[in-house]
N, C-alpha and C. Protein backbone atom coordinates (compact mmCIF):
# COMPACT_ATOMS: atom_id res chain seq x y z
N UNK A 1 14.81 -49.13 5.56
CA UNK A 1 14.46 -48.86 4.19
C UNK A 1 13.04 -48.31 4.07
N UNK A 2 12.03 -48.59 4.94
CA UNK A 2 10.80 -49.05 5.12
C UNK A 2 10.51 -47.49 5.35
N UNK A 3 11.30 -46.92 6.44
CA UNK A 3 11.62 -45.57 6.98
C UNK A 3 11.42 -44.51 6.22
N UNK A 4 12.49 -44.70 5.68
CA UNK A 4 13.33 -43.56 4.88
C UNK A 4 12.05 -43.50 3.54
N UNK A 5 11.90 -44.85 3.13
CA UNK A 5 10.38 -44.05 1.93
C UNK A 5 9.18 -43.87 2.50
N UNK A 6 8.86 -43.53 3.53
CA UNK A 6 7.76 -43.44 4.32
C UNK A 6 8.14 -41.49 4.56
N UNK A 7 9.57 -41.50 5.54
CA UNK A 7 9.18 -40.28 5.19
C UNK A 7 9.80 -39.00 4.10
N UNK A 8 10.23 -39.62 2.73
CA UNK A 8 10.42 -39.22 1.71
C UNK A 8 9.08 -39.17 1.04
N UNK A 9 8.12 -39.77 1.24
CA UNK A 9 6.85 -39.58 0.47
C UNK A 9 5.53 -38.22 1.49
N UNK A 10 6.07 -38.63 2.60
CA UNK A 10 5.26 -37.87 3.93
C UNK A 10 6.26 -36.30 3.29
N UNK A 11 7.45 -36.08 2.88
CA UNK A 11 8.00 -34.93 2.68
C UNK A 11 7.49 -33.85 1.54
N UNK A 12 7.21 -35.28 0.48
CA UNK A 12 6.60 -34.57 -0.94
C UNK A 12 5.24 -34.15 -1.29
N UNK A 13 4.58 -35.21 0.13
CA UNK A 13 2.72 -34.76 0.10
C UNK A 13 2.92 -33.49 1.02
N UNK A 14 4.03 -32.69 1.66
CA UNK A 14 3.89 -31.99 2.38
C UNK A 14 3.97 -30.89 1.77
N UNK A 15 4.77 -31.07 1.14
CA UNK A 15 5.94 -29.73 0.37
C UNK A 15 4.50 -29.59 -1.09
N UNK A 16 3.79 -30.26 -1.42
CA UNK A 16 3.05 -30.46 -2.49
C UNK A 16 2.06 -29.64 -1.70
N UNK A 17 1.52 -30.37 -0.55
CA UNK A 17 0.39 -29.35 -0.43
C UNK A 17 0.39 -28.11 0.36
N UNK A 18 1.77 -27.81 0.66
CA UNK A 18 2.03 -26.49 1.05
C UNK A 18 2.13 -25.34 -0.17
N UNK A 19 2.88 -26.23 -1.21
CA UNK A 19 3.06 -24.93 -2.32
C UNK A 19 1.30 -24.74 -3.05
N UNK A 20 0.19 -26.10 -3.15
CA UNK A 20 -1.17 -25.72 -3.36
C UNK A 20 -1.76 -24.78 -3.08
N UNK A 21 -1.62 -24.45 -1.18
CA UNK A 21 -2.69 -23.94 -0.69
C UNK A 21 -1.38 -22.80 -0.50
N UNK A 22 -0.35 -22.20 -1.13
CA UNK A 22 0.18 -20.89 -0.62
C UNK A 22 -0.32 -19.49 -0.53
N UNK A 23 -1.37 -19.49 -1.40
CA UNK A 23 -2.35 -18.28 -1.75
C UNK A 23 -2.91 -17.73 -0.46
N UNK A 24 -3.13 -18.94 0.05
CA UNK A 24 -3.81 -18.77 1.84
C UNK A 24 -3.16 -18.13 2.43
N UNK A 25 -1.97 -19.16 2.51
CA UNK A 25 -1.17 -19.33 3.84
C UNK A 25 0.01 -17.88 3.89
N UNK A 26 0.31 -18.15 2.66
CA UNK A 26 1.99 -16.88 2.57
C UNK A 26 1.92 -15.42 2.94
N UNK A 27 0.40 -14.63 2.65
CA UNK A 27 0.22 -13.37 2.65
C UNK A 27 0.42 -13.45 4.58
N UNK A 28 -0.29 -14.66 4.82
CA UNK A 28 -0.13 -14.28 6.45
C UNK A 28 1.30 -14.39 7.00
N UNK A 29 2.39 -14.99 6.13
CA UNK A 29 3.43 -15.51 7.03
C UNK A 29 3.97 -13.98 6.47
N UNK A 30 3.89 -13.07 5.29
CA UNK A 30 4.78 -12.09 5.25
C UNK A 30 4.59 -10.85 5.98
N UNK A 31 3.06 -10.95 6.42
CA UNK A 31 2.74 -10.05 7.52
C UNK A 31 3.76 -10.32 8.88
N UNK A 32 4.09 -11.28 9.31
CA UNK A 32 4.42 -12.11 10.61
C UNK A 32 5.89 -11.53 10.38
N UNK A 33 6.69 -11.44 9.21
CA UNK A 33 8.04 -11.68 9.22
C UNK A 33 8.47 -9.93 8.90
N UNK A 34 9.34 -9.95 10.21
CA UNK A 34 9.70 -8.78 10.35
C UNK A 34 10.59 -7.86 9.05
N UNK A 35 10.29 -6.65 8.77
CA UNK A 35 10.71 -6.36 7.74
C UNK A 35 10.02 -6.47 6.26
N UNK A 36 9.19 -7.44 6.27
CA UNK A 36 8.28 -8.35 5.01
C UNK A 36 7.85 -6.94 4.22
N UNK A 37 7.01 -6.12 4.99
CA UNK A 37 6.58 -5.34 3.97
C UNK A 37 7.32 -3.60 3.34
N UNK A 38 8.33 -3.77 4.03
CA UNK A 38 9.86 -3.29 3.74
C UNK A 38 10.08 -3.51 2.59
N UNK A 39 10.65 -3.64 1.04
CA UNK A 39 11.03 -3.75 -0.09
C UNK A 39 11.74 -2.89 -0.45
N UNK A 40 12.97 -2.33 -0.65
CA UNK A 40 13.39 -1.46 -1.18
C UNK A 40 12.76 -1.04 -2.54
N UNK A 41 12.44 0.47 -2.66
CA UNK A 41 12.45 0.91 -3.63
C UNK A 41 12.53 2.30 -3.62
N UNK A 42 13.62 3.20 -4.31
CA UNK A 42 13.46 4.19 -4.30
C UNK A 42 12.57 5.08 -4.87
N UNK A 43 12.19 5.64 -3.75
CA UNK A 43 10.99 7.01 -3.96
C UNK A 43 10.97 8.44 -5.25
N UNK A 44 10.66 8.29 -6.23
CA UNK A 44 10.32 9.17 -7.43
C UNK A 44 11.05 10.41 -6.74
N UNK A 45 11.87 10.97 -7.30
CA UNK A 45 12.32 12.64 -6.86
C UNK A 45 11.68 13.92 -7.64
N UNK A 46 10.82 13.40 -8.12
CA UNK A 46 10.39 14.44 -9.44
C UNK A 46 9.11 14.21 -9.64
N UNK A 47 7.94 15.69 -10.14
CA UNK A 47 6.85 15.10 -10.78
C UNK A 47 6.58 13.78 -11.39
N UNK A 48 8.17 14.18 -12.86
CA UNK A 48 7.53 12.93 -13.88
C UNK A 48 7.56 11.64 -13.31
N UNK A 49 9.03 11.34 -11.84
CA UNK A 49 8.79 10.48 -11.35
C UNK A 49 7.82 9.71 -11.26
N UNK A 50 7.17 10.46 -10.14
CA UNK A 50 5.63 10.31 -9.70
C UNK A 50 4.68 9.76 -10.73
N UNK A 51 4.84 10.60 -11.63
CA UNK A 51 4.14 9.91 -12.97
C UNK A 51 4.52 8.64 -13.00
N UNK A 52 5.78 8.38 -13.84
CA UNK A 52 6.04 7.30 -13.82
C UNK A 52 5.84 5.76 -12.74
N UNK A 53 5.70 6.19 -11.27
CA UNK A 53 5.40 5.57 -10.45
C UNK A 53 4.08 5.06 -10.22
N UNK A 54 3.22 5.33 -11.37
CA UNK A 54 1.35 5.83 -11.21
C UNK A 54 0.79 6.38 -10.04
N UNK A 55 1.63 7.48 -9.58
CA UNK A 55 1.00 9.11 -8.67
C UNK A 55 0.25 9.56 -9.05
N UNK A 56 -0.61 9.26 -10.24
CA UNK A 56 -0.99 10.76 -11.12
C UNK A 56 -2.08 9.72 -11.89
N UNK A 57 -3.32 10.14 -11.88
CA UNK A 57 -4.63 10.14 -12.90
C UNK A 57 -5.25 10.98 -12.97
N UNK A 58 -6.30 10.96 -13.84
CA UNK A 58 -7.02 11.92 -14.37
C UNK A 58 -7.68 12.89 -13.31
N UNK A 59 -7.85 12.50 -12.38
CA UNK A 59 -8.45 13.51 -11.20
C UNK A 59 -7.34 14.16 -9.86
N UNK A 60 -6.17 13.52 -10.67
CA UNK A 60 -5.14 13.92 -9.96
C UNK A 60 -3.61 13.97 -10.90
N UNK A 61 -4.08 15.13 -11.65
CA UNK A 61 -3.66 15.12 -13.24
C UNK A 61 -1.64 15.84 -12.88
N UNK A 62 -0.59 15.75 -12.82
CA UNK A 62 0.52 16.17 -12.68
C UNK A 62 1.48 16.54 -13.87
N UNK A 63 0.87 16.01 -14.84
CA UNK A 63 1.02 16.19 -16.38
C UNK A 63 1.35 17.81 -16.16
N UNK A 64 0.70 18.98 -15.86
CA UNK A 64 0.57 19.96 -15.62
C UNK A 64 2.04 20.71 -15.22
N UNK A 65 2.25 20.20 -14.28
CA UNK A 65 3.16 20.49 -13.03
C UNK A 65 4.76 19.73 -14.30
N UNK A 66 5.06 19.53 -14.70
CA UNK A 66 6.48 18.21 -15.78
C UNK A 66 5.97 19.22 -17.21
N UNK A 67 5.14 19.65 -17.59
CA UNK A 67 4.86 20.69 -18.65
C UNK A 67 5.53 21.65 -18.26
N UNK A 68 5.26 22.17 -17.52
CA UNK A 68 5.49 23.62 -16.85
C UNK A 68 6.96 24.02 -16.27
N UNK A 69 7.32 22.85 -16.18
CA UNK A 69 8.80 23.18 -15.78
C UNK A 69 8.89 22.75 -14.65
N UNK A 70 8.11 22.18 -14.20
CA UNK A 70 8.18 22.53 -12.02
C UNK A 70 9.57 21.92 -11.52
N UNK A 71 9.97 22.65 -11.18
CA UNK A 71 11.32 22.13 -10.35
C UNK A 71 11.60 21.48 -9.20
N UNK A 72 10.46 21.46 -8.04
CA UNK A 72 9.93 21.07 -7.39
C UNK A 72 10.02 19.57 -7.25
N UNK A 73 10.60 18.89 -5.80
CA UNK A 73 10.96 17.46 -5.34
C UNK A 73 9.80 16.64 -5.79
N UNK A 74 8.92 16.86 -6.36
CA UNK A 74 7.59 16.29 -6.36
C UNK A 74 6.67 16.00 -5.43
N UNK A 75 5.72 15.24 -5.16
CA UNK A 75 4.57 15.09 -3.84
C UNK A 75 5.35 14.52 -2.88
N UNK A 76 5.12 14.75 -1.22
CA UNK A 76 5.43 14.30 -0.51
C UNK A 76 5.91 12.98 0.17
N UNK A 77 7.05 12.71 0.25
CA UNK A 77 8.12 11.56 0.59
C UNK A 77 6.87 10.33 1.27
N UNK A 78 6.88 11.19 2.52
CA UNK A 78 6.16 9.76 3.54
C UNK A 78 4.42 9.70 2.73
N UNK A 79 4.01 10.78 2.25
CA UNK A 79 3.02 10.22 1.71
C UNK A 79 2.76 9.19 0.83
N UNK A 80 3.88 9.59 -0.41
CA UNK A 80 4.12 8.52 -1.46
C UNK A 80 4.44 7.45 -0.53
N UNK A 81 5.27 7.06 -0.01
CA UNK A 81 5.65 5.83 0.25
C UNK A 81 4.06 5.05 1.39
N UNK A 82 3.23 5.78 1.39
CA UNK A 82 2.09 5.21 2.66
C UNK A 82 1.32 5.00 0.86
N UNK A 83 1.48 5.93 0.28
CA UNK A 83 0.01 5.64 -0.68
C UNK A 83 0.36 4.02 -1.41
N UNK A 84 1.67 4.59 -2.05
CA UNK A 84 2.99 3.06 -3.06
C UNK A 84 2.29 1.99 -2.26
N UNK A 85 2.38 2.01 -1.03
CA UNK A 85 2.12 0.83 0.28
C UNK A 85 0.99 0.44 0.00
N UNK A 86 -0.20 1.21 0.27
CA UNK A 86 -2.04 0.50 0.16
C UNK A 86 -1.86 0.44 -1.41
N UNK A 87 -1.73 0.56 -2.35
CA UNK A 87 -1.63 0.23 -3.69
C UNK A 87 -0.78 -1.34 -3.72
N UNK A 88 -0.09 -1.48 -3.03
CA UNK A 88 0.52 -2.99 -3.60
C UNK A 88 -0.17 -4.01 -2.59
N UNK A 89 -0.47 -3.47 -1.12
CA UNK A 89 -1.01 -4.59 -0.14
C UNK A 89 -2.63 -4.62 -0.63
N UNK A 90 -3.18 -3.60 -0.73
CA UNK A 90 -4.69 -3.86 -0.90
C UNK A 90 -5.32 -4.13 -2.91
N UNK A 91 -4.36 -3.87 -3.32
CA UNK A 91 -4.38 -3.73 -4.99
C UNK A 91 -5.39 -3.14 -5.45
N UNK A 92 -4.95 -1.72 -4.90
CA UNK A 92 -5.80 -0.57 -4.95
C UNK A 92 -5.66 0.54 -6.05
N UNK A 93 -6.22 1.10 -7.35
CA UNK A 93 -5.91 2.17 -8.07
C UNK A 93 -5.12 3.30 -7.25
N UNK A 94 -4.84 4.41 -8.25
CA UNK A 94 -4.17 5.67 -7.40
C UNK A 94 -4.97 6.12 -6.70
N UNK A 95 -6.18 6.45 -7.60
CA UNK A 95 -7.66 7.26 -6.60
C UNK A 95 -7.48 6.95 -5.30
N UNK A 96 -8.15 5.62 -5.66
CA UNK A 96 -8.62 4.71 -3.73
C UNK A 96 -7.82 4.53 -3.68
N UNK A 97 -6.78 4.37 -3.69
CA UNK A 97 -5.49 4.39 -2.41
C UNK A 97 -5.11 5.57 -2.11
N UNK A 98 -5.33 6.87 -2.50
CA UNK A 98 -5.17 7.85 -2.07
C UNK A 98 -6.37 8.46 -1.56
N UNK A 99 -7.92 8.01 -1.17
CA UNK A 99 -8.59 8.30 -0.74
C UNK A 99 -8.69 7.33 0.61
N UNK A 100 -7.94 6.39 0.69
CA UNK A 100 -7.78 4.97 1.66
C UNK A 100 -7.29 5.89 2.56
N UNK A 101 -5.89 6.52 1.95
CA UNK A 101 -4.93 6.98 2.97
C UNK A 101 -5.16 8.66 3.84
N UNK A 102 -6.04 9.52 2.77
CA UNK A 102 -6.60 10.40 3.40
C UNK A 102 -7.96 10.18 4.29
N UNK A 103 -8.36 8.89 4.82
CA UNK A 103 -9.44 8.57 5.65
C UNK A 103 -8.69 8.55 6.27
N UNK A 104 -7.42 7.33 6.34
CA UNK A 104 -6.66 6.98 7.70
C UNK A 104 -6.09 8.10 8.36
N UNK A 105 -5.55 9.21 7.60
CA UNK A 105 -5.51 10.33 8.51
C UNK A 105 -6.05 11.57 8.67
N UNK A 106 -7.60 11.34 8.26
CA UNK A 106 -8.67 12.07 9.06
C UNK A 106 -8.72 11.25 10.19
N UNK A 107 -9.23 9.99 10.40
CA UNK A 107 -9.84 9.00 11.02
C UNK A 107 -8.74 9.03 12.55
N UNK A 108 -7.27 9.43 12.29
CA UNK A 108 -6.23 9.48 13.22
C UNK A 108 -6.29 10.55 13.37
N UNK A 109 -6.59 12.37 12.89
CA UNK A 109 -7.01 13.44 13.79
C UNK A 109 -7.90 13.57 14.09
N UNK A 110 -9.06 12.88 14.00
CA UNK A 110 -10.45 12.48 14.81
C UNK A 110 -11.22 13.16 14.03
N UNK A 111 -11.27 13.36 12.91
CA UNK A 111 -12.10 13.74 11.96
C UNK A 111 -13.05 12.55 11.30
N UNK A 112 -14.18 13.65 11.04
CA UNK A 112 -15.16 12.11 10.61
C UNK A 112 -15.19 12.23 9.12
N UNK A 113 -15.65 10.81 8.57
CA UNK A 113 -15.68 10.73 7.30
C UNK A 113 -16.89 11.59 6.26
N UNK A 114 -17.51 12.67 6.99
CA UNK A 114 -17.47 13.59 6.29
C UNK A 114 -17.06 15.20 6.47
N UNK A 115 -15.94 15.11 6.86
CA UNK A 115 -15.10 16.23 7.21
C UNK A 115 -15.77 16.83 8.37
N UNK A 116 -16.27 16.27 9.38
CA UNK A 116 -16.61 17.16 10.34
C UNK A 116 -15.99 16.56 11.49
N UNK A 117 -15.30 17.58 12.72
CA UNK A 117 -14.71 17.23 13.51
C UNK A 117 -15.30 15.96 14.52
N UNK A 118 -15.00 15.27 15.23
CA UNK A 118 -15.66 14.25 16.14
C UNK A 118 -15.72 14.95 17.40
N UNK A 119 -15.10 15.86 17.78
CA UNK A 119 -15.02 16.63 18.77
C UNK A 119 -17.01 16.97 19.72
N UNK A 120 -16.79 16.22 20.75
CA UNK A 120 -18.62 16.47 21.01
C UNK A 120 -18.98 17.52 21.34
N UNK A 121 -17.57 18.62 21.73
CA UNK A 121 -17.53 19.85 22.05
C UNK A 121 -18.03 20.69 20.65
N UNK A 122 -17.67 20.19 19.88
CA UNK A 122 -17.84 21.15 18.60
C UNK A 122 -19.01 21.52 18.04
N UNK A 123 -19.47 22.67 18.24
CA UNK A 123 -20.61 23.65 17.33
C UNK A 123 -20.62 24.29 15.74
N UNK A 124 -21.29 23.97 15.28
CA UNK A 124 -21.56 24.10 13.89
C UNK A 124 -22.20 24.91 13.49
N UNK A 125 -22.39 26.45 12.85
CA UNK A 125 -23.65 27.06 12.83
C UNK A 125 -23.87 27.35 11.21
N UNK A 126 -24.79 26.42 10.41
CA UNK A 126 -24.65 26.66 8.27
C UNK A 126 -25.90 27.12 8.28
């Protein structure tokens, strides 16, 4: 008897202070779990999409392009889905997450963060 409420109470201080401190703990377990940052959602096929998806602010205005008629699949598939990505993991505006994601691939063709090649070979003459 003695048992069984010993560890029915050991279950509820557990489960209690696991759901407390989840803020900590969960972001790391959904990194860990394969698939985690996977979510289905289908990708905007269209400017206004995009719009609708928040693709589009004032310095990256598409309003333009859904005026005009554009017929056009809208911005690029794997891009959207890398930018959609640092916008929900880092809770990042459109801007900086689209300036996040154009570092990461300067930074991966060895370009430096101010547009100049890393190359030690490379000559410059302004």
């Amino acid at each position: 008897m003695y048992i069984l409420f010993s560890v029915s109470v050991f279950s509820i201080l557990a489960v209690t202070a696991l759901i407390l401190t989840r803020a900590r703990w969960l972001p790391h377990l959904r990194e860990r779990m394969p698939g985690a940052d996977y979510l289905y959602s289908r990708l905007p096929d269209s400017f206004a999409g995009d719009i609708e998806a928040g693709l589009s602010s004032n310095t990256f205005d598409l309003a333009g392009n859904v005026e005009d008629g554009d017929s056009r699949a809208g911005l690029d598939d794997a891009a959207k889905a890398e930018i959609l990505k640092i916008m929900k993991k880092r809770r990042l505006p459109f801007d900086k997450a689209r300036k996040a994601y154009m570092e990461q691939r300067f930074n991966d063709n060895g370009i430096s963060a101010d547009g100049l090649p890393r190359d030690p070979k490379f000559v410059s003459f302004s």
